[in-house]
N, C-alpha and C. Protein backbone atom coordinates (compact mmCIF):
# COMPACT_ATOMS: atom_id res chain seq x y z
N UNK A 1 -48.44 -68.47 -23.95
CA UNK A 1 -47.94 -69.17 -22.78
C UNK A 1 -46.58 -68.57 -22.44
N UNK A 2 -46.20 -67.87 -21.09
CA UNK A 2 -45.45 -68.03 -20.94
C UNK A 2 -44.29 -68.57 -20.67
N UNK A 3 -43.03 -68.09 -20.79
CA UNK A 3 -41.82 -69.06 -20.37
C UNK A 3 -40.96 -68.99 -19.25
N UNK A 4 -40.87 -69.48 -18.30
CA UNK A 4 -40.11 -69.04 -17.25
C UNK A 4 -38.52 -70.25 -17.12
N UNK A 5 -37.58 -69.45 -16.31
CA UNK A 5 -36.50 -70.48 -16.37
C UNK A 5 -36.38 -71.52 -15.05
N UNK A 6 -36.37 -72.16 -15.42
CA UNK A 6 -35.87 -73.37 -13.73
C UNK A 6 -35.66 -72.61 -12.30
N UNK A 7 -34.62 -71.95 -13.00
CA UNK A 7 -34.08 -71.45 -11.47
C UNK A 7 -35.05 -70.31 -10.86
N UNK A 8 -35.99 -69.88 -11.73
CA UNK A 8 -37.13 -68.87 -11.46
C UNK A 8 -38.37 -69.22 -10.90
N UNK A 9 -38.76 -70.50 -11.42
CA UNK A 9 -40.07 -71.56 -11.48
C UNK A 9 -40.01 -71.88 -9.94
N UNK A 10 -38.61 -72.83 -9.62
CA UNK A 10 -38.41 -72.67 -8.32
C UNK A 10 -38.77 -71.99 -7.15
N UNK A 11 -38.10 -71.03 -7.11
CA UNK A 11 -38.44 -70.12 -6.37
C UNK A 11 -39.48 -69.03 -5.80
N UNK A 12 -40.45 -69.36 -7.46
CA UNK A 12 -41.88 -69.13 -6.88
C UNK A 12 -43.06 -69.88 -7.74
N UNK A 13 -42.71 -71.32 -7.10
CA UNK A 13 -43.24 -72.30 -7.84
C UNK A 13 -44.89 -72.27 -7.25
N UNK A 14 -45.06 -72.06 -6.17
CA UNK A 14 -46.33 -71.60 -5.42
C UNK A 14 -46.98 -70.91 -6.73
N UNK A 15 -46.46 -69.33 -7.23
CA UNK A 15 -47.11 -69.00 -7.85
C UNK A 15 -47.58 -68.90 -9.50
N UNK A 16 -46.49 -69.97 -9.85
CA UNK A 16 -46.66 -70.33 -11.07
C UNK A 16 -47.69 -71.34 -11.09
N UNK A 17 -48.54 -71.99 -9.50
CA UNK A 17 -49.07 -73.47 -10.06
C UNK A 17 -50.59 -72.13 -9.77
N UNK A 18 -50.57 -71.59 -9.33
CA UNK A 18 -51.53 -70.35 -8.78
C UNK A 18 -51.84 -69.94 -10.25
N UNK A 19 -51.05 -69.69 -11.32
CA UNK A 19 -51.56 -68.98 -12.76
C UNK A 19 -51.82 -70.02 -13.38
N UNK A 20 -51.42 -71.52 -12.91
CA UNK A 20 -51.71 -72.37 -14.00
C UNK A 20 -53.15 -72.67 -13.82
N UNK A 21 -53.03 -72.51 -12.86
CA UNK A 21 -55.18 -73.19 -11.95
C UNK A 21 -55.74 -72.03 -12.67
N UNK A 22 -55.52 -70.74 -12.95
CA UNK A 22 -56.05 -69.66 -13.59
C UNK A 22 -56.38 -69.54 -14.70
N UNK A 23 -55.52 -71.04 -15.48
CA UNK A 23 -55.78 -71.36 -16.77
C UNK A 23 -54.56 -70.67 -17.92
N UNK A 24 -53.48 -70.43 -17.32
CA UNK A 24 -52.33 -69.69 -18.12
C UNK A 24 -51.16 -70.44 -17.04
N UNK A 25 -50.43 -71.91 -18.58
CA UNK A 25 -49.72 -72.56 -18.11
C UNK A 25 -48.29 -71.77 -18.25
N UNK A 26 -47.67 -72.26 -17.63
CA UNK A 26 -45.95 -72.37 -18.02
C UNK A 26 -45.00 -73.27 -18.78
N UNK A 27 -44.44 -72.59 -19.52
CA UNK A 27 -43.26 -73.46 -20.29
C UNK A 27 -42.26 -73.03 -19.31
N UNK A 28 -41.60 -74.29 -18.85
CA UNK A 28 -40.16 -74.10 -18.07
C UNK A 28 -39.24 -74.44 -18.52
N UNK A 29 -37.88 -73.58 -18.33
CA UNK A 29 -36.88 -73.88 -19.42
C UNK A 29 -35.68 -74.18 -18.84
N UNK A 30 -34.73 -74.81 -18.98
CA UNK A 30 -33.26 -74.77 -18.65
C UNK A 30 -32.24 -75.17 -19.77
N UNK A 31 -31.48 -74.10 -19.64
CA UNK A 31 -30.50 -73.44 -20.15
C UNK A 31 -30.76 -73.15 -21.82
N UNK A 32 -31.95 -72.56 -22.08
CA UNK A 32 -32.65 -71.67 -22.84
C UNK A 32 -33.58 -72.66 -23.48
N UNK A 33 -33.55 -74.14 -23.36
CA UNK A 33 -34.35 -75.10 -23.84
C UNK A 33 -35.98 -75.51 -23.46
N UNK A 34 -36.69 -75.68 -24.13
CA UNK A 34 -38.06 -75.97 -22.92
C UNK A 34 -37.72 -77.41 -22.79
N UNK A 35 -38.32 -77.59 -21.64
CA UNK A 35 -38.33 -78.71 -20.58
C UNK A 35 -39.66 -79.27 -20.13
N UNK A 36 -39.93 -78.42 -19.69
CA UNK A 36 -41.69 -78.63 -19.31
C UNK A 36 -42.84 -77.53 -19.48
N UNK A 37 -43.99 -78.03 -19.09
CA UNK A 37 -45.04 -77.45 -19.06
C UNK A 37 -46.07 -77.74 -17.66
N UNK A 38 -45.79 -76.54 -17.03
CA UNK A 38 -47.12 -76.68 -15.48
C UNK A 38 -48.45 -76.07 -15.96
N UNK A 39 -49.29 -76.55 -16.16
CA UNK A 39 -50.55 -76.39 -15.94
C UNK A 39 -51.53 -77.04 -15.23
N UNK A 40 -52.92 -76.41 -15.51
CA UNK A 40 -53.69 -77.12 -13.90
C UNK A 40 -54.04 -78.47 -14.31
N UNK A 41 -54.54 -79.27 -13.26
CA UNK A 41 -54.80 -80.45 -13.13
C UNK A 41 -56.21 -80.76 -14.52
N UNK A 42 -57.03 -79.79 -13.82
CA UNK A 42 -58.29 -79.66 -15.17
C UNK A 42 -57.56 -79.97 -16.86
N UNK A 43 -56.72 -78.78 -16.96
CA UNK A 43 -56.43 -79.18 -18.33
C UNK A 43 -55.52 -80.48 -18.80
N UNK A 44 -54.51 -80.88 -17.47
CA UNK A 44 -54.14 -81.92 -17.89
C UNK A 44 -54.76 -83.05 -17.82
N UNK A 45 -56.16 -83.56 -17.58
CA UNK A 45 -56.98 -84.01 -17.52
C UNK A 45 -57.76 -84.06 -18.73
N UNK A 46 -58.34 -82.66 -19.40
CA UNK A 46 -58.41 -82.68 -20.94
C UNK A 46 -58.22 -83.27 -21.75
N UNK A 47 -56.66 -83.19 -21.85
CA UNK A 47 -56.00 -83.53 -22.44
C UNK A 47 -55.34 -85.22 -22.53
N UNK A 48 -55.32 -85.52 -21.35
CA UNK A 48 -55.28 -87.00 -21.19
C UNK A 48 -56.19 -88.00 -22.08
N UNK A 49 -56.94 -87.65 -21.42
CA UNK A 49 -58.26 -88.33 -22.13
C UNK A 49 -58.37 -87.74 -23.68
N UNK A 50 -57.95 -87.65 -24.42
CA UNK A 50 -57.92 -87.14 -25.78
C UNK A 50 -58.26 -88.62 -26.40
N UNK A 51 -58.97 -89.26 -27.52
CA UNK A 51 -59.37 -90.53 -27.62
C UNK A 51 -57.90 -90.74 -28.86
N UNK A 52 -57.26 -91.45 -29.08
CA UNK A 52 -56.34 -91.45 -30.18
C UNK A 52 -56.83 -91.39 -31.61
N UNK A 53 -56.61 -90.98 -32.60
CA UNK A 53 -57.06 -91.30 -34.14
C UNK A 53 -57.66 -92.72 -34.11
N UNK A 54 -56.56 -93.36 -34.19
CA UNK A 54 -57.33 -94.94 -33.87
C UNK A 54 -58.44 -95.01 -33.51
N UNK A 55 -58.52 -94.99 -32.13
CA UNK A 55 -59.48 -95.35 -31.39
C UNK A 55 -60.98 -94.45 -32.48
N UNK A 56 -60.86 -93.29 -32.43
CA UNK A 56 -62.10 -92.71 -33.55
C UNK A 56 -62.68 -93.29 -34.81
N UNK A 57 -61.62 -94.09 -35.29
CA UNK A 57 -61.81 -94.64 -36.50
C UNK A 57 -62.23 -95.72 -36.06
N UNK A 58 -61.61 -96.70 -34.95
CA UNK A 58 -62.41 -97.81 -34.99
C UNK A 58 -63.95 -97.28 -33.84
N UNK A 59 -64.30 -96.66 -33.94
CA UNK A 59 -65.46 -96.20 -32.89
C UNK A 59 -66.20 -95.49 -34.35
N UNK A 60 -66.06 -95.95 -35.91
CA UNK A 60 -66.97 -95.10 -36.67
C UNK A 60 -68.84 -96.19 -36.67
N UNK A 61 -69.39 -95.13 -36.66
CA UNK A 61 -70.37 -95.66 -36.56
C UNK A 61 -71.49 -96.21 -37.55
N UNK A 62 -69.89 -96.09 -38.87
CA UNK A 62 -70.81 -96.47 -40.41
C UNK A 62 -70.94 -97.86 -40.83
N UNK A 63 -71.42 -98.14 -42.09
CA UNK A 63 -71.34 -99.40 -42.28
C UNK A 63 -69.68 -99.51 -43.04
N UNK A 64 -69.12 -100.67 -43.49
CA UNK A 64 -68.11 -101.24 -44.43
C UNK A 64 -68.39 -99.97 -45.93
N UNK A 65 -69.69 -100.35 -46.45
CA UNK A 65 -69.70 -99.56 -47.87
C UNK A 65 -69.32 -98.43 -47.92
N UNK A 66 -69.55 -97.33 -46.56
CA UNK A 66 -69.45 -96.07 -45.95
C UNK A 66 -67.86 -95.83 -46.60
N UNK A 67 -66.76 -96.25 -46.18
CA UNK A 67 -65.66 -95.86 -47.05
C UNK A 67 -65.00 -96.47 -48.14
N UNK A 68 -64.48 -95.21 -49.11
CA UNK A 68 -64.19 -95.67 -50.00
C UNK A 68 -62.43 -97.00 -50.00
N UNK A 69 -62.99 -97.55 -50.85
CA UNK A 69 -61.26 -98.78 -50.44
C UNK A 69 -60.36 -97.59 -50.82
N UNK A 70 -58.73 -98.44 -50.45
CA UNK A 70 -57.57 -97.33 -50.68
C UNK A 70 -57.08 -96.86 -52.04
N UNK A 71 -56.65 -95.69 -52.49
CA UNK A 71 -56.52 -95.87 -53.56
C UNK A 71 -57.51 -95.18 -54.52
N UNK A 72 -58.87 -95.43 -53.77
CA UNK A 72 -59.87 -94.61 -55.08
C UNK A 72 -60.08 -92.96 -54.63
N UNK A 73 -60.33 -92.10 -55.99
CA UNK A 73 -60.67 -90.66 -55.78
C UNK A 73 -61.33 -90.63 -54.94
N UNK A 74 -61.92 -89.38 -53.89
CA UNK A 74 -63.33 -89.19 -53.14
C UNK A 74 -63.84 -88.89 -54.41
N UNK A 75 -65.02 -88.47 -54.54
CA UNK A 75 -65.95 -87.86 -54.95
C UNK A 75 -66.28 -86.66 -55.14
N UNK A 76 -66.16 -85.92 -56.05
CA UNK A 76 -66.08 -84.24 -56.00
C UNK A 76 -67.43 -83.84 -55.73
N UNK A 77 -67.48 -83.80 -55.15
CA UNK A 77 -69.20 -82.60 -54.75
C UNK A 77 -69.16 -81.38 -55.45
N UNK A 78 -70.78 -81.13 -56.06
CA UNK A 78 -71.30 -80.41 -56.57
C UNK A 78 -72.14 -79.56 -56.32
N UNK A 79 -71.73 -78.28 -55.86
CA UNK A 79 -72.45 -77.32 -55.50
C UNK A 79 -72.95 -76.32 -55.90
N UNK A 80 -74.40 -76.30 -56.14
CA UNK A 80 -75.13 -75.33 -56.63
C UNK A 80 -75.31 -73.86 -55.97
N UNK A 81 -75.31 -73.00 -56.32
CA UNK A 81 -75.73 -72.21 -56.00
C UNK A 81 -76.40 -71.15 -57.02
């Protein structure tokens, strides 16, 4: 990803949103710090919708016995070959 500076982004901000729709965002920086990130609408969309850890864990589709309580070893698997 590239990095461009504020006062650069500006001035040809047209064509930085033009590479981001292309799928190659920008890090924008001022005064050598990053600040932001332009990319296209698609990926920030992606990314939005990302489901949280949480939410996955409570969306498991096992029973209670399925995990082990806190505290105990997993189980070492044994593989033959």
């Amino acid at each position: 990803m590239r990095e461009i500076q504020l006062k650069d982004a500006k001035a040809s901000l047209s064509a930085v949103i033009d590479e981001a729709v292309k799928g190659h965002p920008a890090i924008i920086t001022r005064h050598g710090r990053k600040q932001a990130v332009v990319l296209s609408f698609e990926d920030y969309e992606k990314l939005a919708n990302v489901p949280s850890f949480g939410r996955l864990l409570a969306s498991f589709p096992g029973d209670e016995g399925d995990i082990p309580p806190r505290g105990a070893s997993p189980a070492r698997a044994v593989v033959d070959f």
